[in-house]
PDB file of N, CA and C in Angstrom:
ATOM      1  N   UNK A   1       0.835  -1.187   0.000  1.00  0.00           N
ATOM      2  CA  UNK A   1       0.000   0.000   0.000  1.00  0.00           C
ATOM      3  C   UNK A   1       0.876   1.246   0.000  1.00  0.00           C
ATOM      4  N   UNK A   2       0.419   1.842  -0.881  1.00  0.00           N
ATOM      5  CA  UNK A   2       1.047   3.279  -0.695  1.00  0.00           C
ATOM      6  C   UNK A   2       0.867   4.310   1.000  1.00  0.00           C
ATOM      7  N   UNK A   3       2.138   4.856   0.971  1.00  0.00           N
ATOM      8  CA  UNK A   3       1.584   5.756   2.195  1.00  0.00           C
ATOM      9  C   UNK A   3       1.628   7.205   1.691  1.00  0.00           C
ATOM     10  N   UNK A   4       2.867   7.669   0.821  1.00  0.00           N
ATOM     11  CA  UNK A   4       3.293   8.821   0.143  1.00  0.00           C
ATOM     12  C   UNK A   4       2.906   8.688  -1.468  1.00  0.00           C
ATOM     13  N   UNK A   5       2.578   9.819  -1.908  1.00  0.00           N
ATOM     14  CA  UNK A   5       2.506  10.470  -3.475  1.00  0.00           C
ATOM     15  C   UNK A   5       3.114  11.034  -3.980  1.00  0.00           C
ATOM     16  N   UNK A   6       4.124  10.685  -5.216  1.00  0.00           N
ATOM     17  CA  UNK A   6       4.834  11.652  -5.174  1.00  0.00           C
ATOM     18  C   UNK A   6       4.577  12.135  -6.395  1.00  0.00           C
ATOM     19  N   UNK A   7       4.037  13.894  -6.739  1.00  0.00           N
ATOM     20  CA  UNK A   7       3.636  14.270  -7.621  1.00  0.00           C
ATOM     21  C   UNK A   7       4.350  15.413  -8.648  1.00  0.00           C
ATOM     22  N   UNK A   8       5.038  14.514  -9.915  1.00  0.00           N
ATOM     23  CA  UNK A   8       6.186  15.334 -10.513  1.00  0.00           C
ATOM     24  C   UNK A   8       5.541  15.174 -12.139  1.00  0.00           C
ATOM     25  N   UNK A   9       5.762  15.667 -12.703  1.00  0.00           N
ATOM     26  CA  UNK A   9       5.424  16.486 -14.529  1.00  0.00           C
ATOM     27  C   UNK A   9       5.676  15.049 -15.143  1.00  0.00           C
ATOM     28  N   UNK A  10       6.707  14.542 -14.694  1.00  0.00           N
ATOM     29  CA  UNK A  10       7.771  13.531 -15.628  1.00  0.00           C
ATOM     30  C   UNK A  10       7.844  12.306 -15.050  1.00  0.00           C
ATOM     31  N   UNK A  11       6.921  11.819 -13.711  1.00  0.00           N
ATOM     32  CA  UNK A  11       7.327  10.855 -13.326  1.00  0.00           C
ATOM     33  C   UNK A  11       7.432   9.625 -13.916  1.00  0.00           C
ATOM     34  N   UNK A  12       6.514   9.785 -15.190  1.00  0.00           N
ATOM     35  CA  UNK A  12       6.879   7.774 -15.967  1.00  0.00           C
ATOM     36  C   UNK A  12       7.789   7.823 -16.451  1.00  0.00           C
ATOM     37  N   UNK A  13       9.268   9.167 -16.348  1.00  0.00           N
ATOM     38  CA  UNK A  13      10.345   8.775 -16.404  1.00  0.00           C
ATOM     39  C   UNK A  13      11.311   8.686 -15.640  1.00  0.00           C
ATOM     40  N   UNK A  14      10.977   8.596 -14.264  1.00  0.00           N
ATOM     41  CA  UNK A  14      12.069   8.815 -13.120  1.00  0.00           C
ATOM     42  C   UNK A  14      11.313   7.415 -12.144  1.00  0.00           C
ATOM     43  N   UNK A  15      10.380   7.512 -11.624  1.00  0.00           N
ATOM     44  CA  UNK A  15       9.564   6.049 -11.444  1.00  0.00           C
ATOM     45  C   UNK A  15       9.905   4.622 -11.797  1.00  0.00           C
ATOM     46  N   UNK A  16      10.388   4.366 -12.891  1.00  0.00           N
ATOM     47  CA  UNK A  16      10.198   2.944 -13.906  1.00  0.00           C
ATOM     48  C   UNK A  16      11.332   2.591 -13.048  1.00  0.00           C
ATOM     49  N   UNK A  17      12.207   2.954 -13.100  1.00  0.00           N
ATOM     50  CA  UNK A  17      13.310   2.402 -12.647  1.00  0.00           C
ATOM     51  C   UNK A  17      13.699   2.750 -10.880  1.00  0.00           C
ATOM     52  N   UNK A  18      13.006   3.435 -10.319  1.00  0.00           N
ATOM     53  CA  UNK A  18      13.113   3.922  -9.130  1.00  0.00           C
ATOM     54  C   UNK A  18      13.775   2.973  -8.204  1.00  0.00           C
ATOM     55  N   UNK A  19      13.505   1.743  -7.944  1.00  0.00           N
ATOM     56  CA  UNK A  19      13.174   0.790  -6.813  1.00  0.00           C
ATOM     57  C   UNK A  19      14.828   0.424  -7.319  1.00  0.00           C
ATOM     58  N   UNK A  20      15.177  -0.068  -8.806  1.00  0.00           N
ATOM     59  CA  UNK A  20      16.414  -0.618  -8.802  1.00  0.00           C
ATOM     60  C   UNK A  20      17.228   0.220  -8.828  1.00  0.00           C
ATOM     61  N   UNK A  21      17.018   1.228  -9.025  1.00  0.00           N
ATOM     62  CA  UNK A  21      18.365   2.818  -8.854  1.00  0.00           C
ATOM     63  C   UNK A  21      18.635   2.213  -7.500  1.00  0.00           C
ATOM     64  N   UNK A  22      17.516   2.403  -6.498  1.00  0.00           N
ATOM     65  CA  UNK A  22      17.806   2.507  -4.957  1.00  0.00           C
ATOM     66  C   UNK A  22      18.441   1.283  -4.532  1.00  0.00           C
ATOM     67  N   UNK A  23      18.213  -0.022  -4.865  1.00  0.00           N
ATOM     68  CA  UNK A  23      18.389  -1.392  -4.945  1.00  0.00           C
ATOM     69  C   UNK A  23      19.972  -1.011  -4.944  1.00  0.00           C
ATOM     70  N   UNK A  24      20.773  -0.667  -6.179  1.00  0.00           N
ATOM     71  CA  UNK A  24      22.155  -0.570  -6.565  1.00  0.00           C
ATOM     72  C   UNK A  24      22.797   0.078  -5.629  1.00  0.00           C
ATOM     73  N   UNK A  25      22.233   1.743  -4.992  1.00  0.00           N
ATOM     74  CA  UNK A  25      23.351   2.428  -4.524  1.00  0.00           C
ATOM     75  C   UNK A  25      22.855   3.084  -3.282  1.00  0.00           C
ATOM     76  N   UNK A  26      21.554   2.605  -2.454  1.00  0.00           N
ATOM     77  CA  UNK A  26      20.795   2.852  -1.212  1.00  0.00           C
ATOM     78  C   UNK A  26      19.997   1.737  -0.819  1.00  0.00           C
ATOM     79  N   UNK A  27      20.696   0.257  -1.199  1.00  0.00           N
ATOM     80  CA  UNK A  27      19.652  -0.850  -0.528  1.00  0.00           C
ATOM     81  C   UNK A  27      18.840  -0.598   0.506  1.00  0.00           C
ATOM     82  N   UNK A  28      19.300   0.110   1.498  1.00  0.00           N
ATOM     83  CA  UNK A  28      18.669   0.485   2.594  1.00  0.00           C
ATOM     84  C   UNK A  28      17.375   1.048   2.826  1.00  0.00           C
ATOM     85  N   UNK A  29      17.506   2.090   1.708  1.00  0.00           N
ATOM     86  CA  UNK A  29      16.275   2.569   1.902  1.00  0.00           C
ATOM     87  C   UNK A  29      14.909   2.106   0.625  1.00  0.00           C
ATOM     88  N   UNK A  30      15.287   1.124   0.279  1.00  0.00           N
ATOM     89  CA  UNK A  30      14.220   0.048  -0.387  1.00  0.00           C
ATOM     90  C   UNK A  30      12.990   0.442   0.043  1.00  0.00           C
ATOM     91  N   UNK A  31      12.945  -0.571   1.391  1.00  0.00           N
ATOM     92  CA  UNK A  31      11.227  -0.542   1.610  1.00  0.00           C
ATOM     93  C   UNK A  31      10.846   1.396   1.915  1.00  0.00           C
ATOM     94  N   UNK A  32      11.357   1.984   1.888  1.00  0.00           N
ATOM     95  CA  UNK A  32      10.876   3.551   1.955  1.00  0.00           C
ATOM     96  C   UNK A  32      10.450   3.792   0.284  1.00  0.00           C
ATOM     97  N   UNK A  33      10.924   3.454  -0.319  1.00  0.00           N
ATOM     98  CA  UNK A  33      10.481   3.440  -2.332  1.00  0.00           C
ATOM     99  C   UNK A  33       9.520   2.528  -2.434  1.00  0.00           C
ATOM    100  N   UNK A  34       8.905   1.508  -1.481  1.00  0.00           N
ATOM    101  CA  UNK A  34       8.078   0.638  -1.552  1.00  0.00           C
ATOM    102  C   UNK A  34       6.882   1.515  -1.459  1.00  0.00           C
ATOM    103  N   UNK A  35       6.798   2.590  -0.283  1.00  0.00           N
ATOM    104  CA  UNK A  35       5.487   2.867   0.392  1.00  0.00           C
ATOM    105  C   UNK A  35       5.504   4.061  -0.537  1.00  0.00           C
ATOM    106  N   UNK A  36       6.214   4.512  -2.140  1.00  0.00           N
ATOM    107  CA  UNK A  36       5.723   5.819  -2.627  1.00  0.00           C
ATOM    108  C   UNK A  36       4.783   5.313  -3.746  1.00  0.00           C
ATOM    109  N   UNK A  37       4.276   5.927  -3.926  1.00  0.00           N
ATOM    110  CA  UNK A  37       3.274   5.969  -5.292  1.00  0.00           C
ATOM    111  C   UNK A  37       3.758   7.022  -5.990  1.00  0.00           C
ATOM    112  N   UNK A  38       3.634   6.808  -7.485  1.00  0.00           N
ATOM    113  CA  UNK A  38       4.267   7.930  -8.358  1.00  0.00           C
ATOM    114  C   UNK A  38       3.338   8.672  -9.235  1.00  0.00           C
ATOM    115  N   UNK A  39       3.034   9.431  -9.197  1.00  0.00           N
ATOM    116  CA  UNK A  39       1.546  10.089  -9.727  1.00  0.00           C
ATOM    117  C   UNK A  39       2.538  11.598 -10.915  1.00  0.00           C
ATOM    118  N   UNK A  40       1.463  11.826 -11.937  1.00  0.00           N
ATOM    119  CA  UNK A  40       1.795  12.937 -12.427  1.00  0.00           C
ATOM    120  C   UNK A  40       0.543  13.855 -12.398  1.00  0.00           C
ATOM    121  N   UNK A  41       0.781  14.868 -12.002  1.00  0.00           N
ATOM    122  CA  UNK A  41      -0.570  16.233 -11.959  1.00  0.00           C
ATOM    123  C   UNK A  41      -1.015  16.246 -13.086  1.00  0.00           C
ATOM    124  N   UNK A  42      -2.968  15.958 -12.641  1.00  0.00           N
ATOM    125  CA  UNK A  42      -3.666  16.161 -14.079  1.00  0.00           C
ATOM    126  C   UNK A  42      -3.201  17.301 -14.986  1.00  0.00           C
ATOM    127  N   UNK A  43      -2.806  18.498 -14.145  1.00  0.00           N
ATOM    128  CA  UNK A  43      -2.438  19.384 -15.082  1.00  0.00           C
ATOM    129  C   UNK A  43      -1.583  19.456 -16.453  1.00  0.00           C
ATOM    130  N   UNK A  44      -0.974  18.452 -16.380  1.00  0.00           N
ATOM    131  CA  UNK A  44       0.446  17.777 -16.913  1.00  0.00           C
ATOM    132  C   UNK A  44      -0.038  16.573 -17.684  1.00  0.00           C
ATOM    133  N   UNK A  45      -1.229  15.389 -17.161  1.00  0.00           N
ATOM    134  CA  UNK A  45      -1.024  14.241 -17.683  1.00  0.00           C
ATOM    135  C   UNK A  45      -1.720  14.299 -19.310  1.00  0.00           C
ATOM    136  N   UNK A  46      -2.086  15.030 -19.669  1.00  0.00           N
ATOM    137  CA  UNK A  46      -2.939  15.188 -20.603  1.00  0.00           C
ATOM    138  C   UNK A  46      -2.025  15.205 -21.951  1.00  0.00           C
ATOM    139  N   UNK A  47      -0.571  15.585 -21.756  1.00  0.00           N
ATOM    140  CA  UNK A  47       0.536  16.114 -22.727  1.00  0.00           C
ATOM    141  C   UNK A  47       1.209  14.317 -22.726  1.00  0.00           C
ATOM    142  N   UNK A  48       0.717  13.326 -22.358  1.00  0.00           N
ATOM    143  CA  UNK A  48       1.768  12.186 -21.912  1.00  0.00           C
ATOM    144  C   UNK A  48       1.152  10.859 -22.882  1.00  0.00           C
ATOM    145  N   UNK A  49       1.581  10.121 -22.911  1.00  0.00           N
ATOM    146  CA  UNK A  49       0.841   8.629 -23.882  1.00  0.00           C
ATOM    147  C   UNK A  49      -0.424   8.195 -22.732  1.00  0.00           C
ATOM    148  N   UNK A  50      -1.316   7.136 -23.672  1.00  0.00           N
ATOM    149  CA  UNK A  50      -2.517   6.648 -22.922  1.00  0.00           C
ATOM    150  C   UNK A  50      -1.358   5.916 -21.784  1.00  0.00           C
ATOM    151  N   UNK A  51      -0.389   5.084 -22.053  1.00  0.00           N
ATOM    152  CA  UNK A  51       0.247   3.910 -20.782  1.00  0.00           C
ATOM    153  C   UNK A  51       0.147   5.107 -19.498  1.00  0.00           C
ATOM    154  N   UNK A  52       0.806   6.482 -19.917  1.00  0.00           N
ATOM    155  CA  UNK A  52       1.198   7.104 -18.249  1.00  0.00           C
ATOM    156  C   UNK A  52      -0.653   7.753 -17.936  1.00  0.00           C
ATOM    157  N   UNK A  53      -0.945   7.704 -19.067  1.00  0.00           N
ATOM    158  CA  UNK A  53      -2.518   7.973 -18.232  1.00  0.00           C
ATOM    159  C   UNK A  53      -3.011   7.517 -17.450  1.00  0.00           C
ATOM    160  N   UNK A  54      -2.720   6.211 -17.638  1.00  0.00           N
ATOM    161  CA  UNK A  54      -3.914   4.901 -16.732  1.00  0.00           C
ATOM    162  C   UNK A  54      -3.086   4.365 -15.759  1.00  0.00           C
ATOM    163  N   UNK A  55      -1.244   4.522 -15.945  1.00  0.00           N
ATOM    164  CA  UNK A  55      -0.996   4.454 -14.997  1.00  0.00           C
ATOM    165  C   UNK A  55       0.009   5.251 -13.464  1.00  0.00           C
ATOM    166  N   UNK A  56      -0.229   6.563 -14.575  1.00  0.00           N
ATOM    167  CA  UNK A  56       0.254   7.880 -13.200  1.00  0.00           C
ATOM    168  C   UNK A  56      -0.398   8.474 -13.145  1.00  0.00           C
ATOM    169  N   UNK A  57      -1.680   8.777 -13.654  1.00  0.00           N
ATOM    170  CA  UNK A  57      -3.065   9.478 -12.892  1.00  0.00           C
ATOM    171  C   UNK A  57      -3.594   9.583 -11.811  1.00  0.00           C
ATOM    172  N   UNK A  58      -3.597  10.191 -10.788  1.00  0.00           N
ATOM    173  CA  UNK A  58      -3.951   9.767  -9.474  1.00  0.00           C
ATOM    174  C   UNK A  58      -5.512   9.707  -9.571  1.00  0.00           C
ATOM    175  N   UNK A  59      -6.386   9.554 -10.220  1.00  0.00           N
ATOM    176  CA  UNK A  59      -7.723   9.680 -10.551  1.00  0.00           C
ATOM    177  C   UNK A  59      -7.495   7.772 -10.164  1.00  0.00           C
ATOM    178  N   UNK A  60      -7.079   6.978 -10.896  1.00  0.00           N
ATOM    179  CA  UNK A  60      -6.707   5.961 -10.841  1.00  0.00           C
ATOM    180  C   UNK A  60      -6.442   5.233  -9.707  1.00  0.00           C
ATOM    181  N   UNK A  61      -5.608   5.934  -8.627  1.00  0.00           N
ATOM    182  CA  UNK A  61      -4.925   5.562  -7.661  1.00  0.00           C
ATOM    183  C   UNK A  61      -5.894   4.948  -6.637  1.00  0.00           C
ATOM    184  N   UNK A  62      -5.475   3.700  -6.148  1.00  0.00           N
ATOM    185  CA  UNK A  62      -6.448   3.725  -4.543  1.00  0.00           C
ATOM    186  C   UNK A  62      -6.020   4.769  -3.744  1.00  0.00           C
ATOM    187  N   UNK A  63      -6.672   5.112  -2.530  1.00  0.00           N
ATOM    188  CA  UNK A  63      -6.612   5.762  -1.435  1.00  0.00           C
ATOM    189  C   UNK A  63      -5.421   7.351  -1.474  1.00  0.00           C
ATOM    190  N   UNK A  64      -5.451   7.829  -2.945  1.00  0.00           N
ATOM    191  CA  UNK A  64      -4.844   9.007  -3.719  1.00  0.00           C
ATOM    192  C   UNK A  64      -6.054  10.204  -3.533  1.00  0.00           C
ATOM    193  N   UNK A  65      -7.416   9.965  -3.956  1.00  0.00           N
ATOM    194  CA  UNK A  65      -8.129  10.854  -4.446  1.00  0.00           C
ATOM    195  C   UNK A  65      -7.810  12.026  -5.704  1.00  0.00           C
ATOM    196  N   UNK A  66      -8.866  12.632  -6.073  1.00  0.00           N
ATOM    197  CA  UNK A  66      -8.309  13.403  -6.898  1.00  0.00           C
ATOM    198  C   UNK A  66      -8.061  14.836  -6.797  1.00  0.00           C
ATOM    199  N   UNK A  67      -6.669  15.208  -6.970  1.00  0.00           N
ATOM    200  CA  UNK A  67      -6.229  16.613  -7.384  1.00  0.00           C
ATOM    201  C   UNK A  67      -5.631  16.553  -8.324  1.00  0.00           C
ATOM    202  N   UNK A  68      -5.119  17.728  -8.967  1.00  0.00           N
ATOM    203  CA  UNK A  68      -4.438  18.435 -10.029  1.00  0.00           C
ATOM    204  C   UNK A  68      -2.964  18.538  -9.479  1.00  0.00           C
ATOM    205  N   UNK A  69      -2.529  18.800  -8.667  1.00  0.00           N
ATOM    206  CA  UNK A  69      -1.303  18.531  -8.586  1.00  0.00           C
ATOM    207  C   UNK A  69      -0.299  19.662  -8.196  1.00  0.00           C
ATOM    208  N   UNK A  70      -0.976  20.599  -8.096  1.00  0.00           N
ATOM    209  CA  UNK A  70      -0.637  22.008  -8.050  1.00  0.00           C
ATOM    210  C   UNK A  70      -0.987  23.307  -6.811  1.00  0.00           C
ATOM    211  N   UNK A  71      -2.048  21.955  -5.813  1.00  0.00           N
ATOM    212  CA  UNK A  71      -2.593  23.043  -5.022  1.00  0.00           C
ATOM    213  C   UNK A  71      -1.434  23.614  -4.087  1.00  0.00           C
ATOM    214  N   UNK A  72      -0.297  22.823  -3.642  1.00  0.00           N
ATOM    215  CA  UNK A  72       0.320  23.452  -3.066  1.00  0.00           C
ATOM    216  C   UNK A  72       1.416  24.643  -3.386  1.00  0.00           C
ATOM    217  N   UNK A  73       1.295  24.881  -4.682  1.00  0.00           N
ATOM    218  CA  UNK A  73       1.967  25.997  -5.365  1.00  0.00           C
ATOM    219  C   UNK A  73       0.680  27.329  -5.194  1.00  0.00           C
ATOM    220  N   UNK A  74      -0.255  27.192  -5.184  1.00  0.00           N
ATOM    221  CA  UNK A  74      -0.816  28.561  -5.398  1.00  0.00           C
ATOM    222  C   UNK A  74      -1.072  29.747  -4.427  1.00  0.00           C
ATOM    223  N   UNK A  75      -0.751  29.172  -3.168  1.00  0.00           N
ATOM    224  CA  UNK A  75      -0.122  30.392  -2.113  1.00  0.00           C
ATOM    225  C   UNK A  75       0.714  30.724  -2.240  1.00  0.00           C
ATOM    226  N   UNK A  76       2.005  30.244  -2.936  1.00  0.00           N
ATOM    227  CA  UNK A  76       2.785  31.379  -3.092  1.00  0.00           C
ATOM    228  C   UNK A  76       2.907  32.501  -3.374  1.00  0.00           C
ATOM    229  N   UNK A  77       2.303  32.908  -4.525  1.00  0.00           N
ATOM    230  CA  UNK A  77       1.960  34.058  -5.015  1.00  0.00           C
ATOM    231  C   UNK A  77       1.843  34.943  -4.092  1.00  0.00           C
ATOM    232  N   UNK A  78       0.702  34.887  -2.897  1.00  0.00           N
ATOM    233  CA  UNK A  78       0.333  36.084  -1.730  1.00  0.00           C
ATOM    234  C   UNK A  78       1.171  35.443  -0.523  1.00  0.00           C
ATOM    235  N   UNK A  79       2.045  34.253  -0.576  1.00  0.00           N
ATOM    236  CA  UNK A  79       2.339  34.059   0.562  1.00  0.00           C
ATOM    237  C   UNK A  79       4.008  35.033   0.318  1.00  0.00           C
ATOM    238  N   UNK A  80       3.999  35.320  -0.876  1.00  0.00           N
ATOM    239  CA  UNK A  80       5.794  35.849  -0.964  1.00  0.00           C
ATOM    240  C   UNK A  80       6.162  36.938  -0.688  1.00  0.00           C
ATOM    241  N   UNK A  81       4.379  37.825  -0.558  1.00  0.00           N
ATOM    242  CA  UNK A  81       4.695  39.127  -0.044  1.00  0.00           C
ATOM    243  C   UNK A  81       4.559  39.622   1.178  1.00  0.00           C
ATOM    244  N   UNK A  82       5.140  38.360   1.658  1.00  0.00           N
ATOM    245  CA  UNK A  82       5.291  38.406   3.615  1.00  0.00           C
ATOM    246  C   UNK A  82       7.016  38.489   3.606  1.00  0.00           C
ATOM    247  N   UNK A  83       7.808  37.962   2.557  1.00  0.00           N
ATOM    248  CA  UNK A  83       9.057  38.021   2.679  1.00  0.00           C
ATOM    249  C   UNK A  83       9.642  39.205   3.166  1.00  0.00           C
ATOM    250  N   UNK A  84       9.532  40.207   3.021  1.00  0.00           N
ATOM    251  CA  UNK A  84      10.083  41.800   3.685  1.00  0.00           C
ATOM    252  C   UNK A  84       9.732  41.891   4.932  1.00  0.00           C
ATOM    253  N   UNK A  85       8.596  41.144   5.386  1.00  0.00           N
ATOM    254  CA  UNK A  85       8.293  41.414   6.774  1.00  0.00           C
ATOM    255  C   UNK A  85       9.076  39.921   7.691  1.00  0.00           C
ATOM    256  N   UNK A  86       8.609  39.211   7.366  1.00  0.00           N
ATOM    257  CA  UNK A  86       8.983  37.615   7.906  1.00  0.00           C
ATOM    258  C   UNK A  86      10.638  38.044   8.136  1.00  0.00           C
ATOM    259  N   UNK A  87      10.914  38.455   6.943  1.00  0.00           N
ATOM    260  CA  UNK A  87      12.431  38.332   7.390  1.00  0.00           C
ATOM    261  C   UNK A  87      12.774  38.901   8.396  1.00  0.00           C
ATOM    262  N   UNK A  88      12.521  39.717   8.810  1.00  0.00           N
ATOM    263  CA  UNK A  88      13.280  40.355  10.030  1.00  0.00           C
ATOM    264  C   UNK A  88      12.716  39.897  11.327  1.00  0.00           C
ATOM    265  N   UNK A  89      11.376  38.794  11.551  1.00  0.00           N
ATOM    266  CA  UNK A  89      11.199  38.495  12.484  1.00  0.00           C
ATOM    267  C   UNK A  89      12.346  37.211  13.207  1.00  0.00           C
ATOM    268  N   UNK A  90      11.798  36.895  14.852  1.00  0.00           N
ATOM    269  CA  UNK A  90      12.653  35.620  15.134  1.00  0.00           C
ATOM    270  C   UNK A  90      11.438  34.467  14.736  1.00  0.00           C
ATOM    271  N   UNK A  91      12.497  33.411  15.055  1.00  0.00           N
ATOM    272  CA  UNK A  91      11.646  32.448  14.419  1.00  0.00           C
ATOM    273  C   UNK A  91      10.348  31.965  14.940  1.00  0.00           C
ATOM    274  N   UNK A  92       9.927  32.320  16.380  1.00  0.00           N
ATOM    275  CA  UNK A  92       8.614  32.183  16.241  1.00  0.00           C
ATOM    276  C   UNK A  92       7.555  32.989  16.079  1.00  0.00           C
ATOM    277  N   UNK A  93       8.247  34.109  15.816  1.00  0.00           N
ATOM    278  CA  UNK A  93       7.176  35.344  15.388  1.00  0.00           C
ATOM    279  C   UNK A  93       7.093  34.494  13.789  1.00  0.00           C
ATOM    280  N   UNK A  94       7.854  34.228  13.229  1.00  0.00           N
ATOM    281  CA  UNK A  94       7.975  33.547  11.986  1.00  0.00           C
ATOM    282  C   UNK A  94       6.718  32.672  11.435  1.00  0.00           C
ATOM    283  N   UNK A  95       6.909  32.249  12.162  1.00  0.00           N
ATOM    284  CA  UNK A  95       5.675  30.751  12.364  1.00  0.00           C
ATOM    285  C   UNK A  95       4.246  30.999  12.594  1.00  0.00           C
ATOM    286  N   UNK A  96       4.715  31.895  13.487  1.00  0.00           N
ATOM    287  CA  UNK A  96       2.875  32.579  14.137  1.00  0.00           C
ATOM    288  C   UNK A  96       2.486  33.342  12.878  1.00  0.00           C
ATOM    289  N   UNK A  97       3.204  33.691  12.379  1.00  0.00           N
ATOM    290  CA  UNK A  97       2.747  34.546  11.040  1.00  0.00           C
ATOM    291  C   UNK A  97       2.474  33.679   9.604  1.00  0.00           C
ATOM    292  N   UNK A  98       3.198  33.307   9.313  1.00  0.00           N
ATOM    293  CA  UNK A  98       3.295  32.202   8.332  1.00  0.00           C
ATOM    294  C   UNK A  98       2.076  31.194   8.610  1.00  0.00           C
ATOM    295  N   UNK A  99       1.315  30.401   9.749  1.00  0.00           N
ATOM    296  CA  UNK A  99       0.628  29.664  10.169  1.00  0.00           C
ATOM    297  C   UNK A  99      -0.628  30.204  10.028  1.00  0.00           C
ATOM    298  N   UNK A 100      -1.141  31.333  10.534  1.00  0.00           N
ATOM    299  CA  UNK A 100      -2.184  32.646  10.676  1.00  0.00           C
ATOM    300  C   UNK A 100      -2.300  32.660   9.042  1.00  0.00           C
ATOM    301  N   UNK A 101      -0.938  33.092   7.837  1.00  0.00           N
ATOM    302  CA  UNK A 101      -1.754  32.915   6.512  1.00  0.00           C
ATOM    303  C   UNK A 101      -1.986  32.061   5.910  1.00  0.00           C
ATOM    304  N   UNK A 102      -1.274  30.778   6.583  1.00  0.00           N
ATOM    305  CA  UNK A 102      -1.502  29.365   5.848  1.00  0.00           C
ATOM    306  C   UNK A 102      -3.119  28.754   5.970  1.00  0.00           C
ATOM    307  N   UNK A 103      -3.628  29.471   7.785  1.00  0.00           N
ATOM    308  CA  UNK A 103      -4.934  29.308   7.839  1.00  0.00           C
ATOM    309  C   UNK A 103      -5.615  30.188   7.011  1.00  0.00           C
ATOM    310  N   UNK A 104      -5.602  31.012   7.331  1.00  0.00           N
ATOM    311  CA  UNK A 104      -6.546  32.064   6.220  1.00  0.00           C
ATOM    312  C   UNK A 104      -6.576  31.469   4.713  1.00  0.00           C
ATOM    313  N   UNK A 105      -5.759  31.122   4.235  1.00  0.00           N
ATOM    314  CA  UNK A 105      -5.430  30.635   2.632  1.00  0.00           C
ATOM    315  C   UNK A 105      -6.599  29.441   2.609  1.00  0.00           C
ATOM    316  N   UNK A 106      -6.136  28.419   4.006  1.00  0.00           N
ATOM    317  CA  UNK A 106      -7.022  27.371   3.945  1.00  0.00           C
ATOM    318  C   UNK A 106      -8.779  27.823   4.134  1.00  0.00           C
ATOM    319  N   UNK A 107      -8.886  29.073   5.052  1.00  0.00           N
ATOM    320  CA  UNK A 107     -10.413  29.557   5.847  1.00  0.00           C
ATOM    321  C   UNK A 107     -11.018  29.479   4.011  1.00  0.00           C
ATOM    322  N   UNK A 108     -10.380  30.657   3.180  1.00  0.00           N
ATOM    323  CA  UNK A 108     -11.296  31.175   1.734  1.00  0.00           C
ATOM    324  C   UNK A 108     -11.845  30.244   1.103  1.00  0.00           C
ATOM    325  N   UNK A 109     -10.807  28.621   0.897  1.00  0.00           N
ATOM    326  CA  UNK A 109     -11.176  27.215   0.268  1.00  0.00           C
ATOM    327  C   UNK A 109     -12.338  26.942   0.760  1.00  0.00           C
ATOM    328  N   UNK A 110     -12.920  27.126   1.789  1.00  0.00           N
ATOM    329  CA  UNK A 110     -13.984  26.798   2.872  1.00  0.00           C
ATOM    330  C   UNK A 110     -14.911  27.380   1.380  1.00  0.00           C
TER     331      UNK A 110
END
């Protein structure tokens, strides 16, 4: 069973071979490449052959659900114009601030 997703543009080309890359030169961390699933963002899968459709679609996936692949990029935009201020705080003024717009970002989705 998958526990992690990992959601990249290109993955039916970094994926295929994943497990034996790690096999050769990180045996160790094997069963951690076991528990990923390799998904590509609908945004993306549409440009790819039917094979990576049906099988890096997370539409497809058990216990994946569906997104696009992208939601965690679109706060950036308003989250970057905290950089002039954030910076000069300490780090838990940092957090309290950063957290406060991460909720708000999440409150509007509501």
């Amino acid at each position: 069973a998958c526990n992690f997703c990992l959601s990249y543009d290109c993955n039916c080309q970094y994926c295929v071979n994943l497990r034996s890359q790690f096999q050769t030169s990180f045996a160790k961390y094997v069963p951690l490449i076991e528990c990923i699933c390799c998904s590509i963002p609908t945004l993306h899968i549409e440009d790819h052959k039917d094979d990576c459709k049906y099988t890096f679609n997370s539409a497809y996936m058990p216990n994946s659900g569906h997104f696009h692949g992208k939601t965690a990029e679109q706060p950036w935009v308003e989250l970057n114009q905290l950089a002039g201020s954030v910076r000069q705080m300490n780090t838990g003024h940092q957090i309290g601030v950063l957290l406060f717009h991460y909720r708000y970002w999440n409150w509007t989705k509501i």
